[in-house]
Each structure stands twice: as C-alpha cells, then as structure tokens.
N, C-alpha and C. Protein backbone atom coordinates (compact mmCIF):
# COMPACT_ATOMS: atom_id res chain seq x y z
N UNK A 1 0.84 -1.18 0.00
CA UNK A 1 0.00 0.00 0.00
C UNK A 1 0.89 1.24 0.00
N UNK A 2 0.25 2.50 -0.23
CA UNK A 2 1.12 3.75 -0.17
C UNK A 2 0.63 4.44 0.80
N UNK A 3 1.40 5.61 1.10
CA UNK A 3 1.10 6.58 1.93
C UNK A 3 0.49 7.51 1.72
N UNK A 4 0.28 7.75 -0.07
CA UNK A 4 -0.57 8.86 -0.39
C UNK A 4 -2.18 8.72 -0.26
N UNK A 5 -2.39 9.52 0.70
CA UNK A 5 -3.94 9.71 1.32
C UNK A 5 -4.96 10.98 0.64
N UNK A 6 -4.00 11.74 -0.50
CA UNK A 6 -5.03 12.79 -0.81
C UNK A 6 -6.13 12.43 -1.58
N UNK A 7 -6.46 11.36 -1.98
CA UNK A 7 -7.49 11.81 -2.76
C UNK A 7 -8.76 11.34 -1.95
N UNK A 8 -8.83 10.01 -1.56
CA UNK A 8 -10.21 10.33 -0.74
C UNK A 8 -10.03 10.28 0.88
N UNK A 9 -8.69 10.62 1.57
CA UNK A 9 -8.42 10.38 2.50
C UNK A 9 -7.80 8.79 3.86
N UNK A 10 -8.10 7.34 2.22
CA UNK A 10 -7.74 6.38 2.40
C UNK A 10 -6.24 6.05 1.49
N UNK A 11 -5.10 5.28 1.99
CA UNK A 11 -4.57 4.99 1.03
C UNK A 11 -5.10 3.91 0.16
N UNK A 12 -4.38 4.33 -1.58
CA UNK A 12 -4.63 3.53 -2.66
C UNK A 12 -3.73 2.00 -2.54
N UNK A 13 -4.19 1.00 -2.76
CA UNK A 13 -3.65 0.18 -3.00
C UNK A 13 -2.39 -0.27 -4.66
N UNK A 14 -1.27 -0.20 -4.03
CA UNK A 14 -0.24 -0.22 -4.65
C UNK A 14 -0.39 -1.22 -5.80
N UNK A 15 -1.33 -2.36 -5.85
CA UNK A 15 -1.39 -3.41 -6.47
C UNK A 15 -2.13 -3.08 -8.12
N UNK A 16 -2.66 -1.69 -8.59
CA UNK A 16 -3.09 -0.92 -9.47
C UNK A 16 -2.01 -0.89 -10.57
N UNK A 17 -2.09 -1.46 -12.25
CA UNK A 17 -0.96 -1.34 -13.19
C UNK A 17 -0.90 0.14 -13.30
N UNK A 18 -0.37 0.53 -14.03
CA UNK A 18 0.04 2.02 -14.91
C UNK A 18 -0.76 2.00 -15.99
N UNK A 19 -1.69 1.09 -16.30
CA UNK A 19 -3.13 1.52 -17.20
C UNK A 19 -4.12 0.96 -17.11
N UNK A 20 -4.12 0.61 -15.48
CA UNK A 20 -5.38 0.83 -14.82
C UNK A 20 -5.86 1.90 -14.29
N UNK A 21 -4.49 2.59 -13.85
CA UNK A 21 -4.54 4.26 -13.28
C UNK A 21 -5.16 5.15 -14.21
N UNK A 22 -4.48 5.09 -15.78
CA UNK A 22 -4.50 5.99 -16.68
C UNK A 22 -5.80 5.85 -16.92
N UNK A 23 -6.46 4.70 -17.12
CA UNK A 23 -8.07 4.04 -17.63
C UNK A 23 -9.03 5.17 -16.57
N UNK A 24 -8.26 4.69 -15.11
CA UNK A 24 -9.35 5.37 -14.33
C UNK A 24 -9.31 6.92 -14.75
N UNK A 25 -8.14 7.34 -14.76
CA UNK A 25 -7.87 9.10 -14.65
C UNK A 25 -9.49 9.62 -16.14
N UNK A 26 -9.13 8.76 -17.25
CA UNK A 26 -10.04 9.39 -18.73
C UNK A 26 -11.18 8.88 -18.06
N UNK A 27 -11.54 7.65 -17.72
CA UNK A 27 -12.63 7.69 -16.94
C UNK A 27 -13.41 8.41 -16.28
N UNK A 28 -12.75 9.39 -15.22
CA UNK A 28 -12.90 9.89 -14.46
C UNK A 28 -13.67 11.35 -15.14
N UNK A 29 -12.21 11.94 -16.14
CA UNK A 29 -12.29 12.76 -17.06
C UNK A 29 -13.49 12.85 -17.53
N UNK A 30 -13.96 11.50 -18.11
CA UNK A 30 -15.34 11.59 -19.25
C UNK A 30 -16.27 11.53 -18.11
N UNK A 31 -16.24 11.06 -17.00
CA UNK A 31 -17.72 11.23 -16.10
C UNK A 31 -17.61 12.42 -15.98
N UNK A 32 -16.68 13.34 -15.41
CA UNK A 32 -17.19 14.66 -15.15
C UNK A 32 -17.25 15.55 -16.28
N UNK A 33 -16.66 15.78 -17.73
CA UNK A 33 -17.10 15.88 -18.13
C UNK A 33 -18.55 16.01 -19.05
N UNK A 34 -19.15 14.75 -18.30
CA UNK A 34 -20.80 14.90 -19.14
C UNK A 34 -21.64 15.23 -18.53
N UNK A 35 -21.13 15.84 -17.74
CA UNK A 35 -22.41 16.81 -16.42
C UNK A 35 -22.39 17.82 -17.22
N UNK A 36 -23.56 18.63 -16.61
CA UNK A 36 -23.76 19.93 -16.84
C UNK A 36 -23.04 20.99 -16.54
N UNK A 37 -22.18 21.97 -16.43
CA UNK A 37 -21.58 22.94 -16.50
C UNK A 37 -21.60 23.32 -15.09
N UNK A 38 -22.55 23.32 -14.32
CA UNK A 38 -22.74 24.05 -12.83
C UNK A 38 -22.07 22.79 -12.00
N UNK A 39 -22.26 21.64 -12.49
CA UNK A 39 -21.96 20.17 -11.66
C UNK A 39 -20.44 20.21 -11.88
N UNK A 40 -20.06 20.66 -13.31
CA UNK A 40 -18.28 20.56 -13.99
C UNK A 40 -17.95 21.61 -12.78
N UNK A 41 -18.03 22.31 -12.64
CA UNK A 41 -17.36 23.81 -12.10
C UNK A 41 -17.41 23.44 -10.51
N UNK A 42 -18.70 22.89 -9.86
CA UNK A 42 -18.90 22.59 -8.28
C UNK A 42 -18.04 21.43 -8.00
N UNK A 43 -17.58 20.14 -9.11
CA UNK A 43 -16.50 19.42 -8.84
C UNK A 43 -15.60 19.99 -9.31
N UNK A 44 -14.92 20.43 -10.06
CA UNK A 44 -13.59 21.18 -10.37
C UNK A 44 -12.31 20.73 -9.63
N UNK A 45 -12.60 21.00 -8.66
CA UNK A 45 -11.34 20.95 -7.29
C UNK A 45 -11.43 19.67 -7.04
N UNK A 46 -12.60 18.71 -6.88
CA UNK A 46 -12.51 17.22 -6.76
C UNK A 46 -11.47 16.62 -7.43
N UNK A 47 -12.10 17.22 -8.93
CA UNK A 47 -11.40 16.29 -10.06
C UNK A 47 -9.41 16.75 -10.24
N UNK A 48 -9.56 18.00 -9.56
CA UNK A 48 -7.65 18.38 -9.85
C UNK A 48 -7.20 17.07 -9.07
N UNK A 49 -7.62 16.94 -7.65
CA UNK A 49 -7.28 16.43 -6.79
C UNK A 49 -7.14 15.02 -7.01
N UNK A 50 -8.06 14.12 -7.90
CA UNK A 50 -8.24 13.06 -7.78
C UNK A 50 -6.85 12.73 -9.04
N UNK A 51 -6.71 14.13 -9.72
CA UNK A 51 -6.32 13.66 -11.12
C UNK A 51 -4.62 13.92 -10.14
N UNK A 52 -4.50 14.51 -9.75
CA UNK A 52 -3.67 15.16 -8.95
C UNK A 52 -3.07 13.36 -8.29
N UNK A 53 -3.82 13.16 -7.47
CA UNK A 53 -3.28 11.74 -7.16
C UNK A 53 -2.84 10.74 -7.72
N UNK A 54 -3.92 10.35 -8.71
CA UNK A 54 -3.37 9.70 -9.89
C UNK A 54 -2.46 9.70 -10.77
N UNK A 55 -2.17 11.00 -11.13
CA UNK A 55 -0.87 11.33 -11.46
C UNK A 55 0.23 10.75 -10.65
N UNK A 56 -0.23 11.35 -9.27
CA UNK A 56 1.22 10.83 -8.62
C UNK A 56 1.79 8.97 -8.51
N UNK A 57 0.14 8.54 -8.48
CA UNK A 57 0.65 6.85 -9.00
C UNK A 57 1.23 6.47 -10.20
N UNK A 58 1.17 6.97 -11.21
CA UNK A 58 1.53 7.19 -12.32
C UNK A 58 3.28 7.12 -12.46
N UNK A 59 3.50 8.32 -11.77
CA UNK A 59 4.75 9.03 -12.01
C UNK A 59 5.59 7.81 -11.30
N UNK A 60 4.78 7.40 -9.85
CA UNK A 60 5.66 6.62 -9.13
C UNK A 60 5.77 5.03 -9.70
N UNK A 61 4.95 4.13 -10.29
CA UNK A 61 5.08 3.28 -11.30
C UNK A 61 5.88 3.24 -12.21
N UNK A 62 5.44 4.22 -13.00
CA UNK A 62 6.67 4.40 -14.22
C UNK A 62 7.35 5.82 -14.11
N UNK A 63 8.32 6.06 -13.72
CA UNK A 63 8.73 7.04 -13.59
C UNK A 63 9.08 8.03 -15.08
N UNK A 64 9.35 7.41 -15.87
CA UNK A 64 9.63 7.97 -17.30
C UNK A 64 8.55 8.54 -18.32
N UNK A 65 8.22 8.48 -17.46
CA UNK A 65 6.36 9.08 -18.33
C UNK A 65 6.09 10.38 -18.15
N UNK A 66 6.66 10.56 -16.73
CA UNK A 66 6.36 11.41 -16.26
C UNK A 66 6.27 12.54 -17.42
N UNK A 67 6.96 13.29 -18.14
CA UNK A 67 7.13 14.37 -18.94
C UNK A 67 5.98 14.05 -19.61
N UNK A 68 5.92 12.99 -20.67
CA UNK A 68 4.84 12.51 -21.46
C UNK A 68 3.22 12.77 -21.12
N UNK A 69 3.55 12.60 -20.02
CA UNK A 69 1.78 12.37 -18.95
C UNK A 69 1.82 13.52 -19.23
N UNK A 70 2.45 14.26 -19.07
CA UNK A 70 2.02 15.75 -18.21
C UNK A 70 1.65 16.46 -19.84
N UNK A 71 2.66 16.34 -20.88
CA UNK A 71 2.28 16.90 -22.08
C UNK A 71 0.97 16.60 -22.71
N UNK A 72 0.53 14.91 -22.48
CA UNK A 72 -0.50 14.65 -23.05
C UNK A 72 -2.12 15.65 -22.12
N UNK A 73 -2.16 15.22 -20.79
CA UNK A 73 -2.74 16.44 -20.03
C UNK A 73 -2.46 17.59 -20.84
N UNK A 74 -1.51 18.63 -20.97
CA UNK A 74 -1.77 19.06 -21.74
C UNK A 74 -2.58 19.64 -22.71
N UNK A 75 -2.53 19.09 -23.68
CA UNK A 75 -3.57 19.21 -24.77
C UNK A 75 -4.53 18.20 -24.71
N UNK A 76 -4.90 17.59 -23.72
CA UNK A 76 -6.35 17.30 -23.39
C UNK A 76 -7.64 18.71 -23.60
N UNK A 77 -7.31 19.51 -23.00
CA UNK A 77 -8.41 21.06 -23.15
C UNK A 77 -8.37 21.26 -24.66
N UNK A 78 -7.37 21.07 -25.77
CA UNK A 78 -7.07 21.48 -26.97
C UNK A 78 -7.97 20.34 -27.88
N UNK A 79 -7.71 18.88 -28.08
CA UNK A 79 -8.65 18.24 -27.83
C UNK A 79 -9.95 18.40 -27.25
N UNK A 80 -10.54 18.86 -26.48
CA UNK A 80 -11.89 18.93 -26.45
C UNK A 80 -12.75 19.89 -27.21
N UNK A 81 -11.40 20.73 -27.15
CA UNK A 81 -12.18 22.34 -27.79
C UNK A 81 -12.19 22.23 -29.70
N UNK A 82 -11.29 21.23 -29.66
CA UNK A 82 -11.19 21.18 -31.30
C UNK A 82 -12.91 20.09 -31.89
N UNK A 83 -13.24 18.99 -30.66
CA UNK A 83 -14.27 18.38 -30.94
C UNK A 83 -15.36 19.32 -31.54
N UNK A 84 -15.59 20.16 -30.26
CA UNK A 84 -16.32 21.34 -29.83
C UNK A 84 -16.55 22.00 -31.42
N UNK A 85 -15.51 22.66 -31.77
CA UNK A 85 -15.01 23.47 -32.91
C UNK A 85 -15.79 21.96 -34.20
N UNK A 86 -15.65 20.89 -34.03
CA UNK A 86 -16.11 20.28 -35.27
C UNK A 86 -17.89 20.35 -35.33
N UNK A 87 -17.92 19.81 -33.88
CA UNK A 87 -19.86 19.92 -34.10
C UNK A 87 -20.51 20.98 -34.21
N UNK A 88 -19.38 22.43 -34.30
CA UNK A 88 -20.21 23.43 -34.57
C UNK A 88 -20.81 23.69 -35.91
N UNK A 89 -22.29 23.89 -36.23
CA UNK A 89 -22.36 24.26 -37.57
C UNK A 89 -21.53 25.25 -38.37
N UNK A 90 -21.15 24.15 -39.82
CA UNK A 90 -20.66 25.09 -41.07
C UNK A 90 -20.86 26.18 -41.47
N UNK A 91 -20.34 26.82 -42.22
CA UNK A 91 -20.57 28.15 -42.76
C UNK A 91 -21.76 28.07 -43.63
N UNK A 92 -22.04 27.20 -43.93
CA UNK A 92 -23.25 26.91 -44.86
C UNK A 92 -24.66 27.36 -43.94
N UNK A 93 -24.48 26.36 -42.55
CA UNK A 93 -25.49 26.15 -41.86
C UNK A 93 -25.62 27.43 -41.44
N UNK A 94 -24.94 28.30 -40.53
CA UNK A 94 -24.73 29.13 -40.09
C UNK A 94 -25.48 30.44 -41.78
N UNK A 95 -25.08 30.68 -42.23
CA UNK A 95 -25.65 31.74 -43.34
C UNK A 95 -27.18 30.59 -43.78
N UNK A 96 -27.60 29.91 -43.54
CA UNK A 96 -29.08 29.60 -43.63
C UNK A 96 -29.80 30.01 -42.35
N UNK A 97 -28.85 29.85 -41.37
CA UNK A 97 -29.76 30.34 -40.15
C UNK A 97 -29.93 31.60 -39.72
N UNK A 98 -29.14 32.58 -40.46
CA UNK A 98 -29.68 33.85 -40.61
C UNK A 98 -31.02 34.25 -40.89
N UNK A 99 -31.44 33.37 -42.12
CA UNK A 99 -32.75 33.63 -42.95
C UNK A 99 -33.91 32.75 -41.86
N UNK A 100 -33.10 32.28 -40.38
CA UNK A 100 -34.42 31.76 -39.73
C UNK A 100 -34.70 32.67 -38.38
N UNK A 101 -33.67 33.57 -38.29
CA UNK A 101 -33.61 34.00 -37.07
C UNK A 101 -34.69 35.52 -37.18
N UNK A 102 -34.98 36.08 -36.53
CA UNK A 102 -35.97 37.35 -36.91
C UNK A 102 -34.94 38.59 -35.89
N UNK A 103 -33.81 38.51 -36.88
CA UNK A 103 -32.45 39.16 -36.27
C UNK A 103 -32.18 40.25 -37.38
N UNK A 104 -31.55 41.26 -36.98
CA UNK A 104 -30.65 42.62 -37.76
C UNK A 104 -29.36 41.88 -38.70
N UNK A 105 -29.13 40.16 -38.64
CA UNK A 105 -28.33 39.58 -39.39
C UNK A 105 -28.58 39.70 -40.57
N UNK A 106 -29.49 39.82 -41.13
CA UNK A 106 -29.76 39.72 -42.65
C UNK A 106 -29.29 41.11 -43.18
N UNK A 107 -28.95 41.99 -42.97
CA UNK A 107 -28.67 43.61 -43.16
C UNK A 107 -27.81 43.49 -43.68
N UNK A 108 -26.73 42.46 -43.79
CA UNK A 108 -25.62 42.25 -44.74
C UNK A 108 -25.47 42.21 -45.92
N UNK A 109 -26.53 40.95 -46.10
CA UNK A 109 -27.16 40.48 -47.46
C UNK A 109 -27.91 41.18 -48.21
N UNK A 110 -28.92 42.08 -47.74
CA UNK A 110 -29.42 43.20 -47.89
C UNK A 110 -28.84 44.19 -48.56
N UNK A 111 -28.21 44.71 -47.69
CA UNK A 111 -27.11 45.29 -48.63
C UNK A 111 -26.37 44.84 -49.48
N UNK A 112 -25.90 43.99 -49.45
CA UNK A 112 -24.82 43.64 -50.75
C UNK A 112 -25.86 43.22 -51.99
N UNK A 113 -26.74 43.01 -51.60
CA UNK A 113 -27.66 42.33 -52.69
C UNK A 113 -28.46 43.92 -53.45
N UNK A 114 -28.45 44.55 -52.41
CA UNK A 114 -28.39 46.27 -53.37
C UNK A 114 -26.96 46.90 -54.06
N UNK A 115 -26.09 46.56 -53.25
CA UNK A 115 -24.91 47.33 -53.78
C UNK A 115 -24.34 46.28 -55.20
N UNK A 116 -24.81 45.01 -54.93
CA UNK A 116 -24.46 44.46 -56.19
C UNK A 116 -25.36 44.45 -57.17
N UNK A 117 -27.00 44.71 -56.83
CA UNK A 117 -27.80 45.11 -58.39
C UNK A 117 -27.36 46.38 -59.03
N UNK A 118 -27.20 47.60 -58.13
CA UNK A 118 -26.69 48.76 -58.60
C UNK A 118 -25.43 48.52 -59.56
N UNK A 119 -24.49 47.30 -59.13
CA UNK A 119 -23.22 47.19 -60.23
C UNK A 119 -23.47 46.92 -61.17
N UNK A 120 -23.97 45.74 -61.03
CA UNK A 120 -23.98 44.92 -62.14
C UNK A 120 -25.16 44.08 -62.42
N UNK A 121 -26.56 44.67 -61.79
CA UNK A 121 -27.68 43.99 -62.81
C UNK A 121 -28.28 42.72 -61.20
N UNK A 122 -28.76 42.07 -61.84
CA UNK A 122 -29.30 40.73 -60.98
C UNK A 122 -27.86 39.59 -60.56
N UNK A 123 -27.42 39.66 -61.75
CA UNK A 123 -25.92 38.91 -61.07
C UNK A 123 -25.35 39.32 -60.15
N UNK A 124 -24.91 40.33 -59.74
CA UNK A 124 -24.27 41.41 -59.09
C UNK A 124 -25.12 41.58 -57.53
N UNK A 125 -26.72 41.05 -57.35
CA UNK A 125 -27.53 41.66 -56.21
C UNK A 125 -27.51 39.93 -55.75
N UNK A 126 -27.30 38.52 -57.07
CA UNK A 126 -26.98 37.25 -56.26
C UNK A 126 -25.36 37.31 -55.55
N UNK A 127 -24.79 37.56 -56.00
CA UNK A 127 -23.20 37.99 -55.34
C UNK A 127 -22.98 38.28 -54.23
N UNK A 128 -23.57 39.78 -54.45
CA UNK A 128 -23.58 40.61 -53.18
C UNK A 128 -24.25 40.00 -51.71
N UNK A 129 -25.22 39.70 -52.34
CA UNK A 129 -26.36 39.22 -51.09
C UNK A 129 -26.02 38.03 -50.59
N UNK A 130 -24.98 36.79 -51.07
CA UNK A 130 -24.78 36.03 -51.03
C UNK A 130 -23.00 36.00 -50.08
N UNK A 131 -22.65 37.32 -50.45
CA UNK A 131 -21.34 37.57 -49.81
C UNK A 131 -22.00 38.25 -48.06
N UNK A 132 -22.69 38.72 -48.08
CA UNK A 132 -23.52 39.60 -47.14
C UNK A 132 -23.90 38.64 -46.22
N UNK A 133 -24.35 37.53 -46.57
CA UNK A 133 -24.86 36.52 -45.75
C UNK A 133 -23.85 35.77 -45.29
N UNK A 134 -23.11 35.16 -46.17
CA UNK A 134 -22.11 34.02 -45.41
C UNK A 134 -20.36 34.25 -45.32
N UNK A 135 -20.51 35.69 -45.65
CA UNK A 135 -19.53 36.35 -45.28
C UNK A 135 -18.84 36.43 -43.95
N UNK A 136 -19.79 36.48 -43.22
CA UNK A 136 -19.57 36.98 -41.45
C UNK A 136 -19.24 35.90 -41.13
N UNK A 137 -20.21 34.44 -40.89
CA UNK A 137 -19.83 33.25 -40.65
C UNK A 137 -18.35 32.43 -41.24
N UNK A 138 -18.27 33.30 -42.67
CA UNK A 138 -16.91 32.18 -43.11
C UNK A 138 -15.85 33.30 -42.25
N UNK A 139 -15.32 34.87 -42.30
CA UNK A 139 -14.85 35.07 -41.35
C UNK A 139 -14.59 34.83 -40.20
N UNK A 140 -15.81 34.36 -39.69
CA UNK A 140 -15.46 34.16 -37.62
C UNK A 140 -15.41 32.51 -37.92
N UNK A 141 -14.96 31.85 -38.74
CA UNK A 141 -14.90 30.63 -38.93
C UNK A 141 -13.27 29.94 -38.66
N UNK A 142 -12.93 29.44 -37.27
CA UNK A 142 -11.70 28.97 -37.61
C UNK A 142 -10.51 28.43 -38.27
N UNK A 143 -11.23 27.81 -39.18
CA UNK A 143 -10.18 27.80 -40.42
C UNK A 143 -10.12 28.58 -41.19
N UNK A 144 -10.89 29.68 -41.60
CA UNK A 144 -10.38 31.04 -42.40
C UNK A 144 -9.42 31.97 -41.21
N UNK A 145 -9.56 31.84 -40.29
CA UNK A 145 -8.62 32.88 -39.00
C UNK A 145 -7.14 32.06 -39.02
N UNK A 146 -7.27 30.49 -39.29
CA UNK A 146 -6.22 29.47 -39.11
C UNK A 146 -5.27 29.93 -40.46
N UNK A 147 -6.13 29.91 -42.27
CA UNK A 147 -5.42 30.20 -43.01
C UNK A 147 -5.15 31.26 -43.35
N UNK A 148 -5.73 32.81 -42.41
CA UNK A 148 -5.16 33.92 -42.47
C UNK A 148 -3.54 34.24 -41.43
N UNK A 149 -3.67 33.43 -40.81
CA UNK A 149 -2.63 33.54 -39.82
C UNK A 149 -1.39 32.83 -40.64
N UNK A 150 -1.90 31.42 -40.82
CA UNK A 150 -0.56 30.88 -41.76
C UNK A 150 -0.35 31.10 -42.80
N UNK A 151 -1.10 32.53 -43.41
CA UNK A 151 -0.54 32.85 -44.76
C UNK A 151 0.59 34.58 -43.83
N UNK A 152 -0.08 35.00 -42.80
CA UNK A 152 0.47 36.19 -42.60
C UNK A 152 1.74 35.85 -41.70
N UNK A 153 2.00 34.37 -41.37
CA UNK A 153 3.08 34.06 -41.08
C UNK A 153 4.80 34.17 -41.99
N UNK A 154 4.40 34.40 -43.18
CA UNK A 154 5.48 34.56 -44.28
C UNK A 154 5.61 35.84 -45.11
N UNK A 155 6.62 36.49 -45.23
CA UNK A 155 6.66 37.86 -45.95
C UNK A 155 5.67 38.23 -46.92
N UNK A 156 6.01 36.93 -48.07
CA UNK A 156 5.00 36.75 -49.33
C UNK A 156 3.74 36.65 -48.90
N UNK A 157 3.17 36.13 -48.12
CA UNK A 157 2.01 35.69 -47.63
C UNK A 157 1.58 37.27 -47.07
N UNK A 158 2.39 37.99 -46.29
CA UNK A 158 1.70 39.47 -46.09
C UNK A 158 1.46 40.30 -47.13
N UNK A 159 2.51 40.23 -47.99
CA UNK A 159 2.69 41.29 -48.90
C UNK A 159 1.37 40.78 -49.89
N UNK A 160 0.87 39.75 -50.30
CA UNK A 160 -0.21 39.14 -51.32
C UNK A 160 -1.92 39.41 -50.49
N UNK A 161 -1.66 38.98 -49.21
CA UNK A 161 -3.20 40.36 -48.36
C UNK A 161 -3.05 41.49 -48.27
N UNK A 162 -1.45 41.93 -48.09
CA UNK A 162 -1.73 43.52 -48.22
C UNK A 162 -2.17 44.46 -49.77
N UNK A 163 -1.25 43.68 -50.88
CA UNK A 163 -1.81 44.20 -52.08
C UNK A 163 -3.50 43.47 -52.40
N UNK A 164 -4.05 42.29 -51.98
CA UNK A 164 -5.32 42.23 -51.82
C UNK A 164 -5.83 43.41 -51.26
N UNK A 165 -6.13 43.50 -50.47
CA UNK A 165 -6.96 44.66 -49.25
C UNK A 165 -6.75 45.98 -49.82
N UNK A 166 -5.41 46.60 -50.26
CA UNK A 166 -5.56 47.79 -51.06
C UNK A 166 -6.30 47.60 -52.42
N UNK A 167 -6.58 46.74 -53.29
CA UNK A 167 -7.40 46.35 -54.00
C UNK A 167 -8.30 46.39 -53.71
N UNK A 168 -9.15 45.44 -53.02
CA UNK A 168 -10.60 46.01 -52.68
C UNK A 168 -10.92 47.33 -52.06
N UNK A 169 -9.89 48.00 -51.46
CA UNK A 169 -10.52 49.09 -50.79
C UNK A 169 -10.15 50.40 -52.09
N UNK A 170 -9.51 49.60 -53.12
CA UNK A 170 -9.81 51.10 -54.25
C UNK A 170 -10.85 50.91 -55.07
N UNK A 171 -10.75 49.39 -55.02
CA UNK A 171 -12.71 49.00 -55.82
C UNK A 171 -13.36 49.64 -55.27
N UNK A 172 -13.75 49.75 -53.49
CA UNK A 172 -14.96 50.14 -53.33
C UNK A 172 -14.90 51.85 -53.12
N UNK A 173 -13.53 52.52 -53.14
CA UNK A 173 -13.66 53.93 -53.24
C UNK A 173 -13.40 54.68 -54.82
N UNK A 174 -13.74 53.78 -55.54
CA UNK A 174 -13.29 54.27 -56.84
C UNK A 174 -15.00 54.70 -57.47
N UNK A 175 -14.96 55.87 -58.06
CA UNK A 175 -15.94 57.28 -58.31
C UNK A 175 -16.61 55.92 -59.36
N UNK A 176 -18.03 56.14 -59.39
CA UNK A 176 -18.84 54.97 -60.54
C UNK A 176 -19.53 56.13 -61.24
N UNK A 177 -19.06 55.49 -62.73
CA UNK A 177 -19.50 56.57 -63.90
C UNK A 177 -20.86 56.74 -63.66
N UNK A 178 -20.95 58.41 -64.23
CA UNK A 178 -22.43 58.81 -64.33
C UNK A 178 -23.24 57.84 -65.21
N UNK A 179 -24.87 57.64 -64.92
CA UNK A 179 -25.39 56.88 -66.14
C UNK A 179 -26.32 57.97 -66.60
C-alpha cells in the first residue's frame, strides 16, 4: 500500500498497473465531463485532486512518463475544444440560419444584394447578397482565421493580403460613372 492519502483520504492500494490508473484518470475525465456545466465547475477541485493523485501513481510506477503524462494532459483542453469546434455548424449552416432567425443579421445580405444590383444587374444583387450573408460566418470561422494567420506568417504571404486589401478598398472607393 502507499502513503498517499489525498485523494479520498484512504490509502490507494499499490497493487493498481500504470493503465489501470491511466483508464481510471479518462474515466474519471469523461464522467465529469458529461455533467452539466454548474456540476463541472462545483466538482472542479474534486477532479484536480483526484487527477492530482493519480498522477502521482503514475509518475511513481513508471517514472519515465512522467514528462509525457504531463504533455499529453496538456492538450487534453485542446482536444476537447477542437471536438467542440467540429460539431459546430458550417458556414453553410450558419448563413441559412440567418434567414431563420428574426435578427438585424440579414442587413448584410441586404445590402450587398443592393450594392451588387446597382453594379452589375441581378448577377451582381446574387453575389452581393450572397457575400452579405455568409460572409460573417466564413470570417469568424476557424479555419479562415487558421489560413489567415498561416498565410500572414510569411513575408509573401503578407505582402499578397496587403496588395489584396488595397485592392478592394480602391474598388470600393473608386468614383462609378455617371449613367
């Protein structure tokens, strides 16, 4: 047996492998995880503690893990949030649910769907209205923030959005012939 008493105030029995521990720790993980948010937050401190112990059986079993354990913990939160990030609706879904909500969201589409009949006819007001709508969503969309970052990570990659962006912004300040 051991001497470590923190987690429920009994010692653990020493006779536990190194992935029976680990089994229990995700175990543990996924029960409290599938509570509700007020239940996650009121155990909180349970679960450091328990994970907290377990760890320490861990470390003391196999001692060489130790680094490993701790990295994989880690990006456990990164992992969840990326799940999170998948079941969120698409950019697709998201610009249809504009047209369900009885929201100031549609004002986008609206507009662009005027500023593009004024250009260029009915093609120009499907464009517009169509950029207006699923515009916002593909913006706040993590993989457009992911491939703006890893393009603004490289000289070329700045210099090709910066001559973009001065482009559109002389399209949209450039004088439109009288008719």
């Amino acid at each position: 047996m051991t001497t470590d008493t923190t987690l429920i105030g009994r010692p653990l029995p020493i006779n536990r492998s190194a992935e029976d521990i680990l089994n229990a720790k995700r175990g543990i993980g996924d029960l409290i995880n599938s509570w509700n948010p007020e239940a996650k937050a009121a155990y909180a401190g349970i679960k450091k503690r328990i994970y907290s112990a377990l760890d320490g059986q861990l470390d003391s079993l196999v001692p060489e893990s130790a680094d490993l354990n701790q990295r994989i913990s880690s990006l456990i939160p990164v992992r969840d949030r990326a799940r999170g990030e998948a079941l969120a609706p698409g950019i697709m879904q998201q610009g249809w649910q504009r047209f369900m909500r009885p929201t100031g969201a549609l004002i986008g589409g609206i507009e662009g769907a005027r500023a593009g009949y004024q250009a260029y006819g009915v093609p120009g007001a499907v464009l517009g209205g169509s950029v207006g709508v699923f515009a916002p969503a593909a913006l706040a969309s993590p993989g457009f923030r992911m491939a703006i970052a890893r393009t603004m990570a490289t000289p070329e990659g700045r210099e090709a959005l910066m001559r973009g962006g001065i482009g559109a912004v002389m399209q949209l300040v450039q004088p439109q012939p009288q008719q």
